[in-house]
PDB file of N, CA and C in Angstrom:
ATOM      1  N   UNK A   1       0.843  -1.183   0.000  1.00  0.00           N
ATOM      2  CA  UNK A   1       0.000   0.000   0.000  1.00  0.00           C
ATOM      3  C   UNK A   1       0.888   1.247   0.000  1.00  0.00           C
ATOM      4  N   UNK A   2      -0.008   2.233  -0.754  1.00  0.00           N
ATOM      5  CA  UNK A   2       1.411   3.366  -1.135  1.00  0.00           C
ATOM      6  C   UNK A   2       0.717   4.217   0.237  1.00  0.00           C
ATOM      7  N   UNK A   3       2.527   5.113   0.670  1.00  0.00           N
ATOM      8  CA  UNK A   3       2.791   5.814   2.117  1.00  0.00           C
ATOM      9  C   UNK A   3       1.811   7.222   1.498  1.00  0.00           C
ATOM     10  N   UNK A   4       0.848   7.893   1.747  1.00  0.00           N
ATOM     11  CA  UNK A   4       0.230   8.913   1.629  1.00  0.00           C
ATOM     12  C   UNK A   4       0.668  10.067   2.751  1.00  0.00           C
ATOM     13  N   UNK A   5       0.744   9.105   3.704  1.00  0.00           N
ATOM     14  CA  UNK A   5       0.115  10.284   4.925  1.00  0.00           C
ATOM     15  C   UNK A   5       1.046  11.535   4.505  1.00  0.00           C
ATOM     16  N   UNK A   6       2.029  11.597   4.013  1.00  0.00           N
ATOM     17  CA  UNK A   6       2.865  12.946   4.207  1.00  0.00           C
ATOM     18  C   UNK A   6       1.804  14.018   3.122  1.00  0.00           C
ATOM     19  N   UNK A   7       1.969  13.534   1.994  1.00  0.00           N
ATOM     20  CA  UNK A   7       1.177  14.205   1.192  1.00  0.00           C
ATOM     21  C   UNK A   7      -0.425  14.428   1.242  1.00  0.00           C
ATOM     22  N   UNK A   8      -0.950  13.888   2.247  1.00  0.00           N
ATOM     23  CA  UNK A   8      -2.218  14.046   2.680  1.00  0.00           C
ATOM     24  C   UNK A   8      -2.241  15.291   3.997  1.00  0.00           C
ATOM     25  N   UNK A   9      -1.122  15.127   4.870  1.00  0.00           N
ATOM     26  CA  UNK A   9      -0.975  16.109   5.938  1.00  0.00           C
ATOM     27  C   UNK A   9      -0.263  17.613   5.478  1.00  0.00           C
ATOM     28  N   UNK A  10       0.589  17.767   4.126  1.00  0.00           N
ATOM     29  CA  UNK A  10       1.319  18.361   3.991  1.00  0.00           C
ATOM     30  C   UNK A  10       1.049  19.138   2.284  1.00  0.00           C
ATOM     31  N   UNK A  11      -0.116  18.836   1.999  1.00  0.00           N
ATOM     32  CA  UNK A  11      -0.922  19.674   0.699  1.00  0.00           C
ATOM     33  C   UNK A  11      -0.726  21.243   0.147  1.00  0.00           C
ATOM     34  N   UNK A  12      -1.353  21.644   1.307  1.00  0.00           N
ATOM     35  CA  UNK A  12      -1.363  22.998   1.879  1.00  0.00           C
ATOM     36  C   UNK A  12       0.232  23.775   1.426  1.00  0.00           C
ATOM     37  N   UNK A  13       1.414  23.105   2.450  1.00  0.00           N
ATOM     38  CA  UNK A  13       2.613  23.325   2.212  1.00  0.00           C
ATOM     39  C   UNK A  13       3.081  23.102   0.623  1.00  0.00           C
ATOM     40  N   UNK A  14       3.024  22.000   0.241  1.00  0.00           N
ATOM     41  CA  UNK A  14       2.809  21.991  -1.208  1.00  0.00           C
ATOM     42  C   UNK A  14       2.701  23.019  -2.170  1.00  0.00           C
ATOM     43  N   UNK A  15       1.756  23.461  -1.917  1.00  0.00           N
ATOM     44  CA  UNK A  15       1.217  24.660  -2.370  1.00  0.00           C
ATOM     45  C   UNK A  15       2.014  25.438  -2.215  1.00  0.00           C
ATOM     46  N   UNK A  16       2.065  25.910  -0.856  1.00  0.00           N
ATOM     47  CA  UNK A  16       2.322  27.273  -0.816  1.00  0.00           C
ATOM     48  C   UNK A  16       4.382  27.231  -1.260  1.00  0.00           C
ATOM     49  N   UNK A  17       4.692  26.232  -0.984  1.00  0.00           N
ATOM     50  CA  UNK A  17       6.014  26.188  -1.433  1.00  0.00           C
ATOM     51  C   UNK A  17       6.771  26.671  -2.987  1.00  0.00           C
ATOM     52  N   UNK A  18       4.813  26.575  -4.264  1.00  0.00           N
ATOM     53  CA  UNK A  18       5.393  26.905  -5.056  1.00  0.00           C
ATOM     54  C   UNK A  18       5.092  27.967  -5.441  1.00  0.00           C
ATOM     55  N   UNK A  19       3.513  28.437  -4.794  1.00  0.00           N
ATOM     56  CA  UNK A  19       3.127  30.007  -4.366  1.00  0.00           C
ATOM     57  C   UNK A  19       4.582  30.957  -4.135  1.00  0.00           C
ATOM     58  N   UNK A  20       5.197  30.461  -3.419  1.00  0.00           N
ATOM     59  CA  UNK A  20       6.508  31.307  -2.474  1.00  0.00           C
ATOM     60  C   UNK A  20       7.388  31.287  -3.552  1.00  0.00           C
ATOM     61  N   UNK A  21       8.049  30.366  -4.265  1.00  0.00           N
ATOM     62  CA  UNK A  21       8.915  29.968  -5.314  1.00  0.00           C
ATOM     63  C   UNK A  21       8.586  30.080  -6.785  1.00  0.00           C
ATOM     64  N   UNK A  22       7.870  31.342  -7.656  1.00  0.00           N
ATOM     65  CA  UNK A  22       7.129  30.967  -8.452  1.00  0.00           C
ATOM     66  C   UNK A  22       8.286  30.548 -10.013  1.00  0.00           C
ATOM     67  N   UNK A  23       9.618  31.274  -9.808  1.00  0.00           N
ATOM     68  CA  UNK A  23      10.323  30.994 -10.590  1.00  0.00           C
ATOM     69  C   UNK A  23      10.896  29.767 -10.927  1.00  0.00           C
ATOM     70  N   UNK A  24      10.248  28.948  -9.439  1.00  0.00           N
ATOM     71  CA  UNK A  24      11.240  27.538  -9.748  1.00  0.00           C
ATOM     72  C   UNK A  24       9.978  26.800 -10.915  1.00  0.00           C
ATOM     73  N   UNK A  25       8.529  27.638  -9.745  1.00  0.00           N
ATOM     74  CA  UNK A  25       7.150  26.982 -10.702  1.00  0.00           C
ATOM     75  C   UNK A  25       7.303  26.951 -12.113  1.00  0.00           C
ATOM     76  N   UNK A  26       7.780  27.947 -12.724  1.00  0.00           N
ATOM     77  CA  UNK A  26       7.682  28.724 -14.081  1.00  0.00           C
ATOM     78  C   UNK A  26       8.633  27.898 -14.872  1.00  0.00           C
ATOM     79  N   UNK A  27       9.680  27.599 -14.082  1.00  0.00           N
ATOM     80  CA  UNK A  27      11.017  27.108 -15.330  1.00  0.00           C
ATOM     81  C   UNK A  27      10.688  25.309 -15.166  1.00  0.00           C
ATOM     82  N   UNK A  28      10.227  24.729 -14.525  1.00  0.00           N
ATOM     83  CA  UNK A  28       9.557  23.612 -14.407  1.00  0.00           C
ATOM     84  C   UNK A  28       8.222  23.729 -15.680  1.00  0.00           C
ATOM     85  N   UNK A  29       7.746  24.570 -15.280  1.00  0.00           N
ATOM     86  CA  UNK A  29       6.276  24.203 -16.710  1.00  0.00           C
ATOM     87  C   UNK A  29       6.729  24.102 -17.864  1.00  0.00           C
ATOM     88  N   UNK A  30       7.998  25.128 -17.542  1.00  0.00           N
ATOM     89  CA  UNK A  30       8.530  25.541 -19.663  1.00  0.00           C
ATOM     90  C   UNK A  30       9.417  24.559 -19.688  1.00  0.00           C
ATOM     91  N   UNK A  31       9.831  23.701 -18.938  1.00  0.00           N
ATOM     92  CA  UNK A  31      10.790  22.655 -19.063  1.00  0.00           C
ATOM     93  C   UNK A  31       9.616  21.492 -19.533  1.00  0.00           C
ATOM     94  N   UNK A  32       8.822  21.137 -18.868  1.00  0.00           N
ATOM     95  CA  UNK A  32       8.185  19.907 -19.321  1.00  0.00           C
ATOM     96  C   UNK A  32       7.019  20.154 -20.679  1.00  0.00           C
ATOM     97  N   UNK A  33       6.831  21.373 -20.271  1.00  0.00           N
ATOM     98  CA  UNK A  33       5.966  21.747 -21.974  1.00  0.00           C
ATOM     99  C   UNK A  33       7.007  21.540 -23.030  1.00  0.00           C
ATOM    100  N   UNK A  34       8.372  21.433 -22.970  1.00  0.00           N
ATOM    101  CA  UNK A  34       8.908  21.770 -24.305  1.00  0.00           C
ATOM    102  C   UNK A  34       9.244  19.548 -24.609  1.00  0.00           C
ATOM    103  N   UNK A  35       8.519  19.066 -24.000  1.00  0.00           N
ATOM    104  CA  UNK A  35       8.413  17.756 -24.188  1.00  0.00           C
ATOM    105  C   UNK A  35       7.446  17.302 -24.051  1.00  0.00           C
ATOM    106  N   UNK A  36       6.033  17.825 -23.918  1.00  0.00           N
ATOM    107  CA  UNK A  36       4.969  17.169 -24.291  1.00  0.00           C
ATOM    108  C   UNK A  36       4.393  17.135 -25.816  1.00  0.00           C
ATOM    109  N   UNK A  37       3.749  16.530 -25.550  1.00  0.00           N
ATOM    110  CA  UNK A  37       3.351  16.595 -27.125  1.00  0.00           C
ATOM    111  C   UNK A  37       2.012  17.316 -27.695  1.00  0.00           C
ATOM    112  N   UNK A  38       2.050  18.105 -28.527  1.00  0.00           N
ATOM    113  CA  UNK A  38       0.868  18.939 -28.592  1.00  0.00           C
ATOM    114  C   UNK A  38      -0.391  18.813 -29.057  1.00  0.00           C
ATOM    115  N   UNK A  39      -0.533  17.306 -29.542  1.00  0.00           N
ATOM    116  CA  UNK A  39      -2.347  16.997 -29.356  1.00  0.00           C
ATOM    117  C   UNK A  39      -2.663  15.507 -28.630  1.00  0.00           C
ATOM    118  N   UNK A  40      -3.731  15.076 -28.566  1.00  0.00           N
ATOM    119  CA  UNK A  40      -3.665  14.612 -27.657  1.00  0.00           C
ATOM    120  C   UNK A  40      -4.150  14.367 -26.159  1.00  0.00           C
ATOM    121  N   UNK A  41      -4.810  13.403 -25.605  1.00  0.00           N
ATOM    122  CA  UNK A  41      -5.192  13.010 -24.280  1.00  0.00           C
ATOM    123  C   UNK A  41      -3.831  13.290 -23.318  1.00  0.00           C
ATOM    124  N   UNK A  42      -3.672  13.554 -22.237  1.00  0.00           N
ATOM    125  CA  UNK A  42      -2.451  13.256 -21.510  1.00  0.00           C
ATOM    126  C   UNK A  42      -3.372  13.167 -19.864  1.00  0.00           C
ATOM    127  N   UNK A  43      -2.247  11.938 -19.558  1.00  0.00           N
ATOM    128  CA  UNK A  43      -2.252  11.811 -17.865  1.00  0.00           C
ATOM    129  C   UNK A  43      -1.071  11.531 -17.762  1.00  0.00           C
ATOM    130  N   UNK A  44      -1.135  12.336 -16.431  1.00  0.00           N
ATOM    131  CA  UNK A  44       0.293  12.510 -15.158  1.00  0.00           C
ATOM    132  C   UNK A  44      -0.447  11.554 -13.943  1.00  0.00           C
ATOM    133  N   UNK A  45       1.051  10.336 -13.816  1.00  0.00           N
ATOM    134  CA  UNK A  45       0.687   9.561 -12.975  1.00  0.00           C
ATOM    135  C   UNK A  45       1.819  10.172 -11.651  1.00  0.00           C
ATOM    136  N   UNK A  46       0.820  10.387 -10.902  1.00  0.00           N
ATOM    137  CA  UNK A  46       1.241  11.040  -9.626  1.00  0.00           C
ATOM    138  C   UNK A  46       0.929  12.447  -9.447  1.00  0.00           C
ATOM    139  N   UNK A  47       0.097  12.639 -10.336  1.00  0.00           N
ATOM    140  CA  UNK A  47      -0.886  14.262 -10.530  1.00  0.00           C
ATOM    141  C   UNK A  47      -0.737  15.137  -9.491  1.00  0.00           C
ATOM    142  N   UNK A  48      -0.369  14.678  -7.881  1.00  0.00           N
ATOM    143  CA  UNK A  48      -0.778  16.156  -7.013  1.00  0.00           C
ATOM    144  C   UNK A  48      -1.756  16.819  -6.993  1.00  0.00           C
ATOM    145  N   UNK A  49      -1.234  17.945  -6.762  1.00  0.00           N
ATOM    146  CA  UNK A  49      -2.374  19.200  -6.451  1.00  0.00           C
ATOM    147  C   UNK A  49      -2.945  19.540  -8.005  1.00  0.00           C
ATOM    148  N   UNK A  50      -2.316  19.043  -9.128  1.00  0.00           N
ATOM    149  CA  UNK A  50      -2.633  19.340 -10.387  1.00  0.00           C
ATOM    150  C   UNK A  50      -2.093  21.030 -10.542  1.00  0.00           C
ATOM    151  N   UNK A  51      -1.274  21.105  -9.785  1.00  0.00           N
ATOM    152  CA  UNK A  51      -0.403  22.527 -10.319  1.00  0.00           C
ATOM    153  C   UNK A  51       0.630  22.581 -11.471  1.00  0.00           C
ATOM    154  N   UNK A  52       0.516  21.038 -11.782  1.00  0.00           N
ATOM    155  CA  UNK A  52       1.322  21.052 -12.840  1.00  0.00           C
ATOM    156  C   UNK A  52       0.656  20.901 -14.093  1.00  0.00           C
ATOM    157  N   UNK A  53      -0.582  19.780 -13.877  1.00  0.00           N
ATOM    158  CA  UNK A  53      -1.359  19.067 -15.071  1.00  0.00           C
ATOM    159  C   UNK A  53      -2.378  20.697 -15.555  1.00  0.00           C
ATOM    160  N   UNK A  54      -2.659  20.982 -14.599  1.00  0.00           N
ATOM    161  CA  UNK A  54      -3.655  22.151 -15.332  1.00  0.00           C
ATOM    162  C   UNK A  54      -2.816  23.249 -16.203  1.00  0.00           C
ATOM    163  N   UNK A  55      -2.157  23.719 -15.631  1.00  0.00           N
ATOM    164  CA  UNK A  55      -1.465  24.618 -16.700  1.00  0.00           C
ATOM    165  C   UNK A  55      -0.718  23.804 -18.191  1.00  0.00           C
ATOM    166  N   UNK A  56      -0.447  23.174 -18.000  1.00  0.00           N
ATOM    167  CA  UNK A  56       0.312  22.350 -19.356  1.00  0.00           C
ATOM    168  C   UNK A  56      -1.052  21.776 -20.067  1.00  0.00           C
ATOM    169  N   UNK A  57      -2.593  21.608 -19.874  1.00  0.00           N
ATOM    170  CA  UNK A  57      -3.124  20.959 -20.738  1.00  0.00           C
ATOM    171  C   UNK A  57      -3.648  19.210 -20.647  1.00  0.00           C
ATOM    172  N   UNK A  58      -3.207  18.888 -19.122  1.00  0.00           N
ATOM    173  CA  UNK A  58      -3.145  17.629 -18.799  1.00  0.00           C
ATOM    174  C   UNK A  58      -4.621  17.453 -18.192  1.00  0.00           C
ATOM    175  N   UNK A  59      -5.284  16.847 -18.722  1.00  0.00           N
ATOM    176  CA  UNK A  59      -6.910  17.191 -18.563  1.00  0.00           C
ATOM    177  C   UNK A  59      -7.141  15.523 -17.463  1.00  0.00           C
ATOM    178  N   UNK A  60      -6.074  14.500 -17.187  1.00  0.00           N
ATOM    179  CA  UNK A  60      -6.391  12.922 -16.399  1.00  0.00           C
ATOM    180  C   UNK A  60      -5.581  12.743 -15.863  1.00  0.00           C
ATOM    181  N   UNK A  61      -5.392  13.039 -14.551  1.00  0.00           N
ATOM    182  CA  UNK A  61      -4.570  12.129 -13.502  1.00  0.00           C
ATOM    183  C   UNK A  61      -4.801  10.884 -12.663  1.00  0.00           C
ATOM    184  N   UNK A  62      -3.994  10.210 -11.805  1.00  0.00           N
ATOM    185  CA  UNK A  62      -3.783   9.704 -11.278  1.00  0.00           C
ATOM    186  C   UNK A  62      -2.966   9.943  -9.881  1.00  0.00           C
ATOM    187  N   UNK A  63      -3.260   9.941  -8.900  1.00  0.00           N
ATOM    188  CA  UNK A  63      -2.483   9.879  -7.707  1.00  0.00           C
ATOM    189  C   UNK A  63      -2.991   9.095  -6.181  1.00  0.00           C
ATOM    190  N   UNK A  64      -1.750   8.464  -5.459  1.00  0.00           N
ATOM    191  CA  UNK A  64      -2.258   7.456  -4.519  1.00  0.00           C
ATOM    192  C   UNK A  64      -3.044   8.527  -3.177  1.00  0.00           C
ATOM    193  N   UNK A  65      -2.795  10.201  -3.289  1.00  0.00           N
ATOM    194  CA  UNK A  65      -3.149  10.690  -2.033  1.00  0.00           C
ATOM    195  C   UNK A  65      -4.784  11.563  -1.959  1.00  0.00           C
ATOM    196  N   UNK A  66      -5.069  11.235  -1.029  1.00  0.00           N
ATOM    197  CA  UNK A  66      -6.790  11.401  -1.537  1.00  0.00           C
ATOM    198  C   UNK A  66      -7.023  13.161  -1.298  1.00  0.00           C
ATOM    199  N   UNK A  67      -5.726  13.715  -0.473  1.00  0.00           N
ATOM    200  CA  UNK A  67      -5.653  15.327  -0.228  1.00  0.00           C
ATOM    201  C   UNK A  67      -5.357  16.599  -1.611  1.00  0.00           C
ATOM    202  N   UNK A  68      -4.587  15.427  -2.442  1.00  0.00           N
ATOM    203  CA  UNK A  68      -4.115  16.173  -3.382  1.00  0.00           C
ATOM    204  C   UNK A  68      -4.974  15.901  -4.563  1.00  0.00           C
ATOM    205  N   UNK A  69      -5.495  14.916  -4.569  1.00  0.00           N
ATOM    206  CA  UNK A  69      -6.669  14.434  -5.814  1.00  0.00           C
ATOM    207  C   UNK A  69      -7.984  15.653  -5.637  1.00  0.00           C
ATOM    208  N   UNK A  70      -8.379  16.163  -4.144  1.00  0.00           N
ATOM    209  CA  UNK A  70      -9.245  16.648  -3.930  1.00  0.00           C
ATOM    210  C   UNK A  70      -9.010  18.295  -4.860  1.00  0.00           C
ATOM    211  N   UNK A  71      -7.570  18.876  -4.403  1.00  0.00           N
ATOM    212  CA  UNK A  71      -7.056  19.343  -4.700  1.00  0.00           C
ATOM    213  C   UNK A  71      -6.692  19.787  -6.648  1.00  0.00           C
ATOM    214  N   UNK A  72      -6.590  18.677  -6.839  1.00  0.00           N
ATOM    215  CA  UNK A  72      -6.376  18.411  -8.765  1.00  0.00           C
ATOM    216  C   UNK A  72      -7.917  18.679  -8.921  1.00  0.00           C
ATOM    217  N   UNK A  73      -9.019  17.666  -8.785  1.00  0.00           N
ATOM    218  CA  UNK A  73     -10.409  18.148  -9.203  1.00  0.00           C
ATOM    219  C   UNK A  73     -10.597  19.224  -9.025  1.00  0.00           C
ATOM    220  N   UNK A  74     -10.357  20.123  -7.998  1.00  0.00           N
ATOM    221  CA  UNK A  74     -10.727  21.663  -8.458  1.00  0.00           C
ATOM    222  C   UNK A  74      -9.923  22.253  -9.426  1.00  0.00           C
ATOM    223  N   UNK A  75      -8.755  21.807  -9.794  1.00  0.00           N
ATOM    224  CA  UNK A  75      -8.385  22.217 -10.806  1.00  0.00           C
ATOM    225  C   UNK A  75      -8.523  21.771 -12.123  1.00  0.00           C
ATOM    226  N   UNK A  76      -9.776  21.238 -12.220  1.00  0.00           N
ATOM    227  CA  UNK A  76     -10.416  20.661 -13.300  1.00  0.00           C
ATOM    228  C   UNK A  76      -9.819  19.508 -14.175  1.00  0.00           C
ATOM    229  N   UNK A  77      -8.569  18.577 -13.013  1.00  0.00           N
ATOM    230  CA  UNK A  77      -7.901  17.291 -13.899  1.00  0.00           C
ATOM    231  C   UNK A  77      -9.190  16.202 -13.157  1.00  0.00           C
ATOM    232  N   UNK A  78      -9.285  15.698 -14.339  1.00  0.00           N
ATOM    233  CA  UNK A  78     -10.255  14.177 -14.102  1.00  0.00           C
ATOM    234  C   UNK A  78      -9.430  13.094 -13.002  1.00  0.00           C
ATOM    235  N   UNK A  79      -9.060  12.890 -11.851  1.00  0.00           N
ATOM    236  CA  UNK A  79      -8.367  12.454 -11.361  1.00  0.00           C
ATOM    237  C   UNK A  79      -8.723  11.390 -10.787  1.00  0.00           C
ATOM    238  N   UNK A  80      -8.225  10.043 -10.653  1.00  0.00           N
ATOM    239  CA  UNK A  80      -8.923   8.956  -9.424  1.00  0.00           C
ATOM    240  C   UNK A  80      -7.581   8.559  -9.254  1.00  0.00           C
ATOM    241  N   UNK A  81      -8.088   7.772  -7.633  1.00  0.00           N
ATOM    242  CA  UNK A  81      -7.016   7.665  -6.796  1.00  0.00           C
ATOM    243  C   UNK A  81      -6.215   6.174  -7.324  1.00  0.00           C
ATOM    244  N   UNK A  82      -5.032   6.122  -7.300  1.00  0.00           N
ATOM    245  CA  UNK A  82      -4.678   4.799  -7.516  1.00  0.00           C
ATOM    246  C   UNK A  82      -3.520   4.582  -6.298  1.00  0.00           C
ATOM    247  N   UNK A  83      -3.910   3.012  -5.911  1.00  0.00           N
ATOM    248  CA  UNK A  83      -2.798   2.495  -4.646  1.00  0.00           C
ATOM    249  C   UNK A  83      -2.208   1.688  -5.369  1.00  0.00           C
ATOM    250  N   UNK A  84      -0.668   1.953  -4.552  1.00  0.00           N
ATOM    251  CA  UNK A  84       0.476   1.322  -5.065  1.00  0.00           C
ATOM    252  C   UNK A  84       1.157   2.022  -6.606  1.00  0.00           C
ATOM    253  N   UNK A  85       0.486   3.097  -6.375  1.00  0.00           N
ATOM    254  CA  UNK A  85       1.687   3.683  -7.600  1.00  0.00           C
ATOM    255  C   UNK A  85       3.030   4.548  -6.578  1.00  0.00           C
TER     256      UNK A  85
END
């Protein structure tokens, strides 16, 4: 069974870590946009807060923590939980 609790207790921080850091946010998006591919379905397995999948276009995740899935659905990624990833 996959370890959640950190990322279930520690969401919030998550967040705000990249709230606080937005340059690290920024050169991370333009780093992985310049390797996605531009049509296309995409899922991120291990989705998070979906601070990553929503801005790049990533409309289906996957992740084992039920804090950060809650988190991705408001950011409009189709997300369900999967254990043992």
């Amino acid at each position: 069974m996959a370890v959640t609790t950190p990322f279930d207790a520690h969401s919030d921080r998550y967040e705000a870590w990249f709230q606080k850091h937005v340059f690290a946010h920024e050169s991370e998006l333009l780093a992985i946009r310049e390797l996605l591919p531009g049509i296309g379905k995409k899922l991120e397995i291990g989705v998070d807060s979906g601070l990553f999948a929503a801005p790049l276009g990533i409309s289906h995740g996957i992740d084992p923590s039920r804090a950060m899935l809650v988190k991705s659905r408001q950011r409009g990624i189709d997300a369900v939980q999967g254990v043992g990833i």
